[in-house]
PDB file of N, CA and C in Angstrom:
ATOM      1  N   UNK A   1       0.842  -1.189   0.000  1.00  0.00           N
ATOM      2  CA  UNK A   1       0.000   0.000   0.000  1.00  0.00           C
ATOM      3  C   UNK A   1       0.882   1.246   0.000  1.00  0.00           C
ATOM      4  N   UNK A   2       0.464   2.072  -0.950  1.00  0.00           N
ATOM      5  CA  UNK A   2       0.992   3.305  -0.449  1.00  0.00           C
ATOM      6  C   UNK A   2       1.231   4.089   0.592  1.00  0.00           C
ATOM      7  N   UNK A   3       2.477   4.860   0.789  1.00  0.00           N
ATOM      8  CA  UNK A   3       2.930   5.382   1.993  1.00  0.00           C
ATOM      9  C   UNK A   3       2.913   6.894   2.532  1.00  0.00           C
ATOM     10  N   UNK A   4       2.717   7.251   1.111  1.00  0.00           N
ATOM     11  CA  UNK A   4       2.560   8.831   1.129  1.00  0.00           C
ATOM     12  C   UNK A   4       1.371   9.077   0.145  1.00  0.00           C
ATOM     13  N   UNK A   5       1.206  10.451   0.226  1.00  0.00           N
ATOM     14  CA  UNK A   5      -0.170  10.932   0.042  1.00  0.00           C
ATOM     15  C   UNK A   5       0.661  10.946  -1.508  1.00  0.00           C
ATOM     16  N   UNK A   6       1.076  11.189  -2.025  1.00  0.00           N
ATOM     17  CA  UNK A   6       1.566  11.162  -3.549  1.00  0.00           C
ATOM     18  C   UNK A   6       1.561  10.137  -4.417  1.00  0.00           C
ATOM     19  N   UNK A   7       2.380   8.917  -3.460  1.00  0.00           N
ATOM     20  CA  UNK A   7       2.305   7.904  -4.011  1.00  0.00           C
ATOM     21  C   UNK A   7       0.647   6.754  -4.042  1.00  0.00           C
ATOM     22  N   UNK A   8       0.036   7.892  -2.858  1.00  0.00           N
ATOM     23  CA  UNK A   8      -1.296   7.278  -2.947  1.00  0.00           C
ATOM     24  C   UNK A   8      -2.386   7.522  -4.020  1.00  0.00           C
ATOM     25  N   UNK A   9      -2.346   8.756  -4.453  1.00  0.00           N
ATOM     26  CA  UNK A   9      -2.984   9.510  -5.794  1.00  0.00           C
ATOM     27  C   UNK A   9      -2.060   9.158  -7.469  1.00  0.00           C
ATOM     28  N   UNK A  10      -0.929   8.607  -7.083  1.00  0.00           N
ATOM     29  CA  UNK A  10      -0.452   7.783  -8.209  1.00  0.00           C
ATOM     30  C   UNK A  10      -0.997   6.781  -8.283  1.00  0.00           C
ATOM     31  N   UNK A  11      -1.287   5.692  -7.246  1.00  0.00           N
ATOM     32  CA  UNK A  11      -1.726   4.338  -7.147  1.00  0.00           C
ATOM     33  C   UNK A  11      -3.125   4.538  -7.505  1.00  0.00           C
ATOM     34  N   UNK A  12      -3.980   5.573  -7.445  1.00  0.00           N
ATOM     35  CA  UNK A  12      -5.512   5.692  -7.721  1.00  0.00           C
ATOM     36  C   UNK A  12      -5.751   6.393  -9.872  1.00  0.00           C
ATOM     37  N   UNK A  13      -4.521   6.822  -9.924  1.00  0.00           N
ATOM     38  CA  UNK A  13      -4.573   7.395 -11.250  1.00  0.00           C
ATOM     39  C   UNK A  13      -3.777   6.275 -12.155  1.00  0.00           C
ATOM     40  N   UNK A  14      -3.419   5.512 -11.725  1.00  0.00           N
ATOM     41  CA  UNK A  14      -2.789   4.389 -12.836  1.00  0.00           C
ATOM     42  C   UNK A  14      -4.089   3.069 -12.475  1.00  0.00           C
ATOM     43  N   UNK A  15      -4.945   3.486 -11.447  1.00  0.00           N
ATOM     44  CA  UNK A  15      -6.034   2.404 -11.492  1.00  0.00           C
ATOM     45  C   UNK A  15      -7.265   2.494 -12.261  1.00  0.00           C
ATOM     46  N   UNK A  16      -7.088   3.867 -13.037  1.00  0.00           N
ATOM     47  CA  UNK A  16      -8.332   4.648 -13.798  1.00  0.00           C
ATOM     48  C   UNK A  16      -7.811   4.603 -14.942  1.00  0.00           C
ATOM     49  N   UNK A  17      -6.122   4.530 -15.195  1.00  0.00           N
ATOM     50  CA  UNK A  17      -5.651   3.996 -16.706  1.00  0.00           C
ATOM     51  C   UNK A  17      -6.106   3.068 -16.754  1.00  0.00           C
ATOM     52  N   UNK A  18      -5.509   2.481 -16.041  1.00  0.00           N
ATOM     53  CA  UNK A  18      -5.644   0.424 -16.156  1.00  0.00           C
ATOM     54  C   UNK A  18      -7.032   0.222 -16.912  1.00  0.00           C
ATOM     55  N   UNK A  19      -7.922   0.867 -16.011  1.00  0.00           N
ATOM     56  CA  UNK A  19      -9.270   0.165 -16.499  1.00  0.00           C
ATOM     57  C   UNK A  19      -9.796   1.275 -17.733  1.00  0.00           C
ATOM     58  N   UNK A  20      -9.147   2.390 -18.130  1.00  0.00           N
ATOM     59  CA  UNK A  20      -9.123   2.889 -19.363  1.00  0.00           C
ATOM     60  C   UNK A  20      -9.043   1.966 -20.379  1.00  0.00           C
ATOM     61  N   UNK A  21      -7.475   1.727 -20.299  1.00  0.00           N
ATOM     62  CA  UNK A  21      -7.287   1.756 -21.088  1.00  0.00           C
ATOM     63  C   UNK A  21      -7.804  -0.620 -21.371  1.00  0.00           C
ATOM     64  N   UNK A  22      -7.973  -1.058 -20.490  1.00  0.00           N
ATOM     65  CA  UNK A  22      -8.877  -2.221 -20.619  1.00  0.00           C
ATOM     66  C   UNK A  22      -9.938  -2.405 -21.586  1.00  0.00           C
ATOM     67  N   UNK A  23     -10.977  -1.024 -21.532  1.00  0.00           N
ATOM     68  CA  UNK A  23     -11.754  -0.927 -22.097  1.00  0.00           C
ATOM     69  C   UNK A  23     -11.541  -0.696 -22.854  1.00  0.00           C
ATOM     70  N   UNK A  24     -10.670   0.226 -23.347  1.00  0.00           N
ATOM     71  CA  UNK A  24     -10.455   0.677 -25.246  1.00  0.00           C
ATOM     72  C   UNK A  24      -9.671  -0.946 -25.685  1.00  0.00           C
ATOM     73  N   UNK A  25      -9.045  -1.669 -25.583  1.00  0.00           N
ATOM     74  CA  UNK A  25      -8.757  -2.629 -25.847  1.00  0.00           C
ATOM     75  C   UNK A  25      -9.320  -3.682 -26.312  1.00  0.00           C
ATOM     76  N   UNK A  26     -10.288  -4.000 -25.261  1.00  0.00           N
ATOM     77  CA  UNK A  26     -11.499  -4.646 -24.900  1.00  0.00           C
ATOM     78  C   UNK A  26     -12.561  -4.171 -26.399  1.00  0.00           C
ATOM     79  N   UNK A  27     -12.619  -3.481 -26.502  1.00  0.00           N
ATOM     80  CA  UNK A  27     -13.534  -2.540 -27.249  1.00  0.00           C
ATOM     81  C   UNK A  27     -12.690  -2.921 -28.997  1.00  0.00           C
ATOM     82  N   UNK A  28     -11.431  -2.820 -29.065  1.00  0.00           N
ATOM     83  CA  UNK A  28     -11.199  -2.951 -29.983  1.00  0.00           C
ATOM     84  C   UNK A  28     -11.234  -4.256 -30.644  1.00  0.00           C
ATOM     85  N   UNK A  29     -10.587  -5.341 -29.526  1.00  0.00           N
ATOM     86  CA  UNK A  29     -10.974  -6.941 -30.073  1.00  0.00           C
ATOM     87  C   UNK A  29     -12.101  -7.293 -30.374  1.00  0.00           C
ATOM     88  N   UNK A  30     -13.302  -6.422 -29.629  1.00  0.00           N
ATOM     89  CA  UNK A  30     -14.820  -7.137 -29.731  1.00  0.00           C
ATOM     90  C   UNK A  30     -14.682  -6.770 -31.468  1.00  0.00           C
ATOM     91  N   UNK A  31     -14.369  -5.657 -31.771  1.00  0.00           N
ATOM     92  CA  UNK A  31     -14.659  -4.966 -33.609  1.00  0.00           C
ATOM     93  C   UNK A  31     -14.057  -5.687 -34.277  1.00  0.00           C
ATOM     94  N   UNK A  32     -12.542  -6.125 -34.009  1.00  0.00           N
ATOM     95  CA  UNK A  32     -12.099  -7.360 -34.566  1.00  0.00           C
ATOM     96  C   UNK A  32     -12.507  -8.664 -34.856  1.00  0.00           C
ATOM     97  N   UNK A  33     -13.217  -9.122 -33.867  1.00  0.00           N
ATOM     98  CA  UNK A  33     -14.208 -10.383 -34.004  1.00  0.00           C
ATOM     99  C   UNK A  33     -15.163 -10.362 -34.561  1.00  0.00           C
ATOM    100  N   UNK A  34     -15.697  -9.165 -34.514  1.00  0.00           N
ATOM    101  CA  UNK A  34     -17.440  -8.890 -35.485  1.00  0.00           C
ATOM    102  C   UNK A  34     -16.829  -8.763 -36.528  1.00  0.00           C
ATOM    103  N   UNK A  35     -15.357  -8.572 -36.953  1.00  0.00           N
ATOM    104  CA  UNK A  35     -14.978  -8.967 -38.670  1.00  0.00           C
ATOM    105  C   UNK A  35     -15.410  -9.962 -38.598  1.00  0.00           C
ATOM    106  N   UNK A  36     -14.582 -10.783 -38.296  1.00  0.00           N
ATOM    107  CA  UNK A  36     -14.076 -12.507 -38.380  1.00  0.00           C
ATOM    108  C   UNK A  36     -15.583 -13.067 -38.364  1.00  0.00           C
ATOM    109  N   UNK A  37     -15.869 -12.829 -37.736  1.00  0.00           N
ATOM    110  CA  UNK A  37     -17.681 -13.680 -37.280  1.00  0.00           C
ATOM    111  C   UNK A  37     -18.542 -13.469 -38.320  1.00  0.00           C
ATOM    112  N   UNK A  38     -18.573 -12.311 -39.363  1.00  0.00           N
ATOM    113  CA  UNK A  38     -19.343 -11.775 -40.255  1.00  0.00           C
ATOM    114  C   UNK A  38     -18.527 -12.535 -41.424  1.00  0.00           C
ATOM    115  N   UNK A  39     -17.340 -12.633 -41.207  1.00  0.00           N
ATOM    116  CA  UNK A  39     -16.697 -13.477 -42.791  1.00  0.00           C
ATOM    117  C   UNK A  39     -16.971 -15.132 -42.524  1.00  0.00           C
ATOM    118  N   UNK A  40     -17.042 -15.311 -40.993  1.00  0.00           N
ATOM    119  CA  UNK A  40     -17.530 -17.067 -41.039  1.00  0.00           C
ATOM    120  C   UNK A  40     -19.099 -17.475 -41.347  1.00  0.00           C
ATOM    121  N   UNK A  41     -19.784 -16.733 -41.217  1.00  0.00           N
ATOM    122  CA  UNK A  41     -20.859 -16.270 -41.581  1.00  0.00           C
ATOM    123  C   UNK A  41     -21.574 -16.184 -42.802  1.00  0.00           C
ATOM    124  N   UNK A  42     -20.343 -15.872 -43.863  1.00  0.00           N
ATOM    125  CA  UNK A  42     -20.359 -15.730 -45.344  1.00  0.00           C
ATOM    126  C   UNK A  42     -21.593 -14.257 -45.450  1.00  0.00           C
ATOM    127  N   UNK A  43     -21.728 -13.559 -44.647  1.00  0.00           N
ATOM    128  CA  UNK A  43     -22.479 -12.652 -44.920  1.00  0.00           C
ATOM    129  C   UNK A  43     -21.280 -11.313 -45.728  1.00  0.00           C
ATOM    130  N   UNK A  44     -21.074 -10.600 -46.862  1.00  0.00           N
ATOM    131  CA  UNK A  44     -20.332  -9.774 -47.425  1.00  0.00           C
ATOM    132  C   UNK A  44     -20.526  -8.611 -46.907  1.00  0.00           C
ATOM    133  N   UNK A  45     -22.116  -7.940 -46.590  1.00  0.00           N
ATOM    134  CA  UNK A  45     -22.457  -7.059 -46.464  1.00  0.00           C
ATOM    135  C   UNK A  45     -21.958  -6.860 -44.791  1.00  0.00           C
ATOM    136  N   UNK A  46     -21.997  -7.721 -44.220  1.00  0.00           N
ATOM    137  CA  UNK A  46     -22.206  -7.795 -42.972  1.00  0.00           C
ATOM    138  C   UNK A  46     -20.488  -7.580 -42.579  1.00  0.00           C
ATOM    139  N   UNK A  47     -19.300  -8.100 -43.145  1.00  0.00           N
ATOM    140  CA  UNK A  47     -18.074  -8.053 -42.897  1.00  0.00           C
ATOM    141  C   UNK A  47     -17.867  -6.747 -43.387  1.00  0.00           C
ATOM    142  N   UNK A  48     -18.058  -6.150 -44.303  1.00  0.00           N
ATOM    143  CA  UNK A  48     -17.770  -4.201 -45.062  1.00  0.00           C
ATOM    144  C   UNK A  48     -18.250  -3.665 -43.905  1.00  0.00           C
ATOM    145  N   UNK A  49     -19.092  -3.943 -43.052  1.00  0.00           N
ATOM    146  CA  UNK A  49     -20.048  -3.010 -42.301  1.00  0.00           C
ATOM    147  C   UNK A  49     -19.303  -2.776 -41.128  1.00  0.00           C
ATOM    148  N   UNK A  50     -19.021  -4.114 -40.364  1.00  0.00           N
ATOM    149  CA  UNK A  50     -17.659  -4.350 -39.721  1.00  0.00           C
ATOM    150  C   UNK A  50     -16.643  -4.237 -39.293  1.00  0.00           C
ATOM    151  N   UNK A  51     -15.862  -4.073 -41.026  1.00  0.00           N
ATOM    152  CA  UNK A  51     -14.934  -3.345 -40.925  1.00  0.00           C
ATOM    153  C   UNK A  51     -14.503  -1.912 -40.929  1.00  0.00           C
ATOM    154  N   UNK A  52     -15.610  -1.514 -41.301  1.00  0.00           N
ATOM    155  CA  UNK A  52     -16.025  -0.054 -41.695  1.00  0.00           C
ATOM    156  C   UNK A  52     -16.001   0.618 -40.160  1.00  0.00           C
ATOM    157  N   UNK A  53     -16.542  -0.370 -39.334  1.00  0.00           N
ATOM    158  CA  UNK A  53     -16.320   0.179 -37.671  1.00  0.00           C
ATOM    159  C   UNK A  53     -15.185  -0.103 -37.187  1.00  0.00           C
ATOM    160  N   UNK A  54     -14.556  -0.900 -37.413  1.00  0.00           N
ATOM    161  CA  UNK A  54     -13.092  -1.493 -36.906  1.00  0.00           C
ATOM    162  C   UNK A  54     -12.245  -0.520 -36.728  1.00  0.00           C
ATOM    163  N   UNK A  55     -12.201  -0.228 -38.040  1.00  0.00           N
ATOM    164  CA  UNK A  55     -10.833   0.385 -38.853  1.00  0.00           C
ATOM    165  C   UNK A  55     -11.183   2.164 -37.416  1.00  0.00           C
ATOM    166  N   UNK A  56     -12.182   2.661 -37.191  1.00  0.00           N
ATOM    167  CA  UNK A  56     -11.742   4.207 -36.613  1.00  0.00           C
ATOM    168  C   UNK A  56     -11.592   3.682 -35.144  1.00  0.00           C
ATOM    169  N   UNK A  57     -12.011   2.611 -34.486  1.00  0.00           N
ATOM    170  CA  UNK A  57     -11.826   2.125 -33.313  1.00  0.00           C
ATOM    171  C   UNK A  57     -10.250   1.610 -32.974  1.00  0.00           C
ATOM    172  N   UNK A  58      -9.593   0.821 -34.162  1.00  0.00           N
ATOM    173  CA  UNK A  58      -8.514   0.635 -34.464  1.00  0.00           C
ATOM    174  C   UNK A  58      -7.655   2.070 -34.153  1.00  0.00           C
ATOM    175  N   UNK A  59      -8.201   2.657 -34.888  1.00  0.00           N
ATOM    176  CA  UNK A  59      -6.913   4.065 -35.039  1.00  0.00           C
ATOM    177  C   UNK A  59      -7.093   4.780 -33.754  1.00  0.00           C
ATOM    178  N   UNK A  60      -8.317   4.687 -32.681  1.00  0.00           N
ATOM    179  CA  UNK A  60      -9.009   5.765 -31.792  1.00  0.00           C
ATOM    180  C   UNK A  60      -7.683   4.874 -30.923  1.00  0.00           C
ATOM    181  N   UNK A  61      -7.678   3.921 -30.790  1.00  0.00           N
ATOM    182  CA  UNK A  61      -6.524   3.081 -29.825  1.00  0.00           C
ATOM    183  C   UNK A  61      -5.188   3.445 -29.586  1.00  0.00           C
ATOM    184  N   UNK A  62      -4.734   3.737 -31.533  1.00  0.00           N
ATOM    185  CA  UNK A  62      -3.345   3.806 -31.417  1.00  0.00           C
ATOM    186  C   UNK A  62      -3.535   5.338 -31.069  1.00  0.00           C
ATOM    187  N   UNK A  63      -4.064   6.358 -31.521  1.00  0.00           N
ATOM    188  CA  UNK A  63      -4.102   7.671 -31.173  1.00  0.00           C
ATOM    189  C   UNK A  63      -3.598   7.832 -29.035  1.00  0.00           C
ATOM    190  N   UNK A  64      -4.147   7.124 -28.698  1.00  0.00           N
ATOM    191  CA  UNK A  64      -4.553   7.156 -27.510  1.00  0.00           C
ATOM    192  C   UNK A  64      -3.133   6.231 -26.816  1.00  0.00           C
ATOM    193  N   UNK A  65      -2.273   5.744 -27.735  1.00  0.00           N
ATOM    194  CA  UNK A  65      -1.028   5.545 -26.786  1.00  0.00           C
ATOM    195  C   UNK A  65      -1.505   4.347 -26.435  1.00  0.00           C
ATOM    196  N   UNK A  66      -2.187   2.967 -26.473  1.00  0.00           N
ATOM    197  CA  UNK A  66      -2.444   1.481 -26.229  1.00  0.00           C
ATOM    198  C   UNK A  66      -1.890   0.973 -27.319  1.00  0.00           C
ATOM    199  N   UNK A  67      -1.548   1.137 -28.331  1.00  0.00           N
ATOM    200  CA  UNK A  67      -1.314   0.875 -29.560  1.00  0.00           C
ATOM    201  C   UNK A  67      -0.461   1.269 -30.379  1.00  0.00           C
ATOM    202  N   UNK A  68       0.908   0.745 -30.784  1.00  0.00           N
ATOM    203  CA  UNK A  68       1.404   1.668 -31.558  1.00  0.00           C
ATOM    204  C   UNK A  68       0.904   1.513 -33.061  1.00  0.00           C
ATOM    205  N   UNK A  69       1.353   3.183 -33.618  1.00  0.00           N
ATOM    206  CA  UNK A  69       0.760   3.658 -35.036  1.00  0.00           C
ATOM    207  C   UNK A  69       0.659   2.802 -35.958  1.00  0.00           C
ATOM    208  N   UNK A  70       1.745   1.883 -35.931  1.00  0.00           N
ATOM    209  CA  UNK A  70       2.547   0.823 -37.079  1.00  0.00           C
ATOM    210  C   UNK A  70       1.719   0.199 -36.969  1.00  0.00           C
ATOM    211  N   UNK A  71       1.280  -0.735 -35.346  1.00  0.00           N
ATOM    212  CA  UNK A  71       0.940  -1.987 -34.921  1.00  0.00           C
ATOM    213  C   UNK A  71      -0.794  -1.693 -35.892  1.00  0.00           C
ATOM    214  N   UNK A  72      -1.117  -0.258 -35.124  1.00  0.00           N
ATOM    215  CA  UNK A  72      -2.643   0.010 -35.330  1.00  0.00           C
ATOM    216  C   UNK A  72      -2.635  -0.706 -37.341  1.00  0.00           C
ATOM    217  N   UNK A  73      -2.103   0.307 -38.131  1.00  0.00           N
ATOM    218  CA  UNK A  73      -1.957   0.648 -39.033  1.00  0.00           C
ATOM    219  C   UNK A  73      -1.507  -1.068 -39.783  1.00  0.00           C
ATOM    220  N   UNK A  74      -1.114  -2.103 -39.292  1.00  0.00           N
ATOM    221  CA  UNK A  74      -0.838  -3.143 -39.873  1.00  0.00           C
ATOM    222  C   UNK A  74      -2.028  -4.351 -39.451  1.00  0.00           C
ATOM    223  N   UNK A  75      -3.286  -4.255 -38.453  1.00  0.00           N
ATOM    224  CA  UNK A  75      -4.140  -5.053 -38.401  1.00  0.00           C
ATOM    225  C   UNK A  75      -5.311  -4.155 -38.696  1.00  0.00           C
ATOM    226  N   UNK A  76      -4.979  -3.230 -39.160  1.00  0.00           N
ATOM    227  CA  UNK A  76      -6.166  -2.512 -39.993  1.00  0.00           C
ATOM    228  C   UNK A  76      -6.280  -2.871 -41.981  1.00  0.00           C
ATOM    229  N   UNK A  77      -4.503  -3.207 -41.958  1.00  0.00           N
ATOM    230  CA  UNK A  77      -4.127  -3.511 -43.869  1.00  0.00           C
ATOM    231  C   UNK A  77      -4.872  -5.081 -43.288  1.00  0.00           C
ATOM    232  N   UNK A  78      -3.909  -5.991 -42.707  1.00  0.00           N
ATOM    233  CA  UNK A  78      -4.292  -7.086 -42.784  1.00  0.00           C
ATOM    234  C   UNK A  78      -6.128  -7.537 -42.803  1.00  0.00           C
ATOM    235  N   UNK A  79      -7.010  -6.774 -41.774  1.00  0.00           N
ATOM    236  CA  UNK A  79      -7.894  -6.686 -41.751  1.00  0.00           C
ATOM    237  C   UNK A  79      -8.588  -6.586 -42.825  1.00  0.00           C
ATOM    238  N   UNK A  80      -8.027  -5.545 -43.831  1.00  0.00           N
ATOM    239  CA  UNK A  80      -8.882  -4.820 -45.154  1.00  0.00           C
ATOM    240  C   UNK A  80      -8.595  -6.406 -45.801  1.00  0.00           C
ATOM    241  N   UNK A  81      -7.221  -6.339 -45.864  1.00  0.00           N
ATOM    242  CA  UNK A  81      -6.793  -7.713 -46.796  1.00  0.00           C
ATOM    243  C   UNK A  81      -7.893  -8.272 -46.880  1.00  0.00           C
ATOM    244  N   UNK A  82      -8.146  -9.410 -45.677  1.00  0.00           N
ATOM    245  CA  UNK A  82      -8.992 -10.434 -45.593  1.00  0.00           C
ATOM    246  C   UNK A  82     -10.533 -10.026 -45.837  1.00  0.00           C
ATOM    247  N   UNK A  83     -11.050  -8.956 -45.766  1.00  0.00           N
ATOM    248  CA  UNK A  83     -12.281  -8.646 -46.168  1.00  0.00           C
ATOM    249  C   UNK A  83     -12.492  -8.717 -47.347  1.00  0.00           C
ATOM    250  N   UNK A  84     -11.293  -8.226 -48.180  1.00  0.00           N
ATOM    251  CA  UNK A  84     -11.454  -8.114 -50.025  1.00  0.00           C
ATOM    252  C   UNK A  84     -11.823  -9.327 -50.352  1.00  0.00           C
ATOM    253  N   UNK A  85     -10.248  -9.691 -49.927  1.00  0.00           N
ATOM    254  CA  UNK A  85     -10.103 -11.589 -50.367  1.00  0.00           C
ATOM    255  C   UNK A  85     -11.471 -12.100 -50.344  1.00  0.00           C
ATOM    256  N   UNK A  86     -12.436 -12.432 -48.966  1.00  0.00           N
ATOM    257  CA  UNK A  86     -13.489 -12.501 -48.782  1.00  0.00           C
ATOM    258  C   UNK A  86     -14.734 -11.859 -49.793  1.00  0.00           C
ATOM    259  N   UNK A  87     -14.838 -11.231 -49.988  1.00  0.00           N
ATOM    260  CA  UNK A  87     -15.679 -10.477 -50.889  1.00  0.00           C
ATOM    261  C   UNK A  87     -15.179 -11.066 -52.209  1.00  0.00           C
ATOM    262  N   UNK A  88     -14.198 -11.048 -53.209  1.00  0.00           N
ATOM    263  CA  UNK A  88     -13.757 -11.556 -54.281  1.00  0.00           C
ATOM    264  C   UNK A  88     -14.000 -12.655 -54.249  1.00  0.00           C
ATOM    265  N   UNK A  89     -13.909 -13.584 -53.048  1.00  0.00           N
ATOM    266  CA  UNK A  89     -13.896 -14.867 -53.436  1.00  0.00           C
ATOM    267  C   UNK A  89     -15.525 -14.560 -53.674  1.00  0.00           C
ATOM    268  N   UNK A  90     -16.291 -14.354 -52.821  1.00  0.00           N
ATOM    269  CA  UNK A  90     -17.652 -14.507 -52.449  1.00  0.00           C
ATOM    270  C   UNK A  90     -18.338 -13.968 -53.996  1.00  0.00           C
ATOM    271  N   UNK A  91     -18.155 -12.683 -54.669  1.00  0.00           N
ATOM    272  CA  UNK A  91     -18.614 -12.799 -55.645  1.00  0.00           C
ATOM    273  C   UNK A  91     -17.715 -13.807 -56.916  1.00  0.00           C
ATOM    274  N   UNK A  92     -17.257 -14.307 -56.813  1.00  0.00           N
ATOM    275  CA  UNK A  92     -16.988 -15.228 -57.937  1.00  0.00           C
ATOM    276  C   UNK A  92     -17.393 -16.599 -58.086  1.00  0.00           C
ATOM    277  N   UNK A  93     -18.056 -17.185 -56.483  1.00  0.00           N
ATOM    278  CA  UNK A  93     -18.919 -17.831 -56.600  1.00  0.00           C
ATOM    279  C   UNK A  93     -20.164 -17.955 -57.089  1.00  0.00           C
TER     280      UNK A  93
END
């Protein structure tokens, strides 16, 4: 436990990150999965829609220092990737 009144208002402000930044996290995998779930799904419309939410939740993360820019910025390509792919395949069936 904290010992001083400083280190006690540190210990209460890294407990309001923590669960900050939990939630933006939290928040971002759920958008990630409503890709994935909408492409197992075979619904097209339903994965664009998806990703269409992903992708600013994605970036709201890395903006916000949970995420770096690169990291954000490379499961947002990969993401798009697999939606196209998905869609191309889907209309050529």
């Amino acid at each position: 436990m904290a010992n001083h009144k400083s280190a006690l208002k540190r210990s209460k402000q890294s407990q309001v990150r923590r669960l900050r930044n939990r939630a933006r996290n939290s928040r971002m995998k759920t958008a990630v999965k409503a890709v994935d779930t909408a492409i197992e799904e075979n619904s097209v419309e339903a994965a664009q829609e998806a990703l269409r939410a992903a992708i600013p939740i994605i970036d709201r993360v890395a903006v916000k220092g949970n995420l770096h820019k690169k990291n954000a910025s490379r499961k947002v390509s990969r993401l798009t990737k697999r939606v196209n792919a998905f869609v191309a395949a889907a209309q050529q069936s």
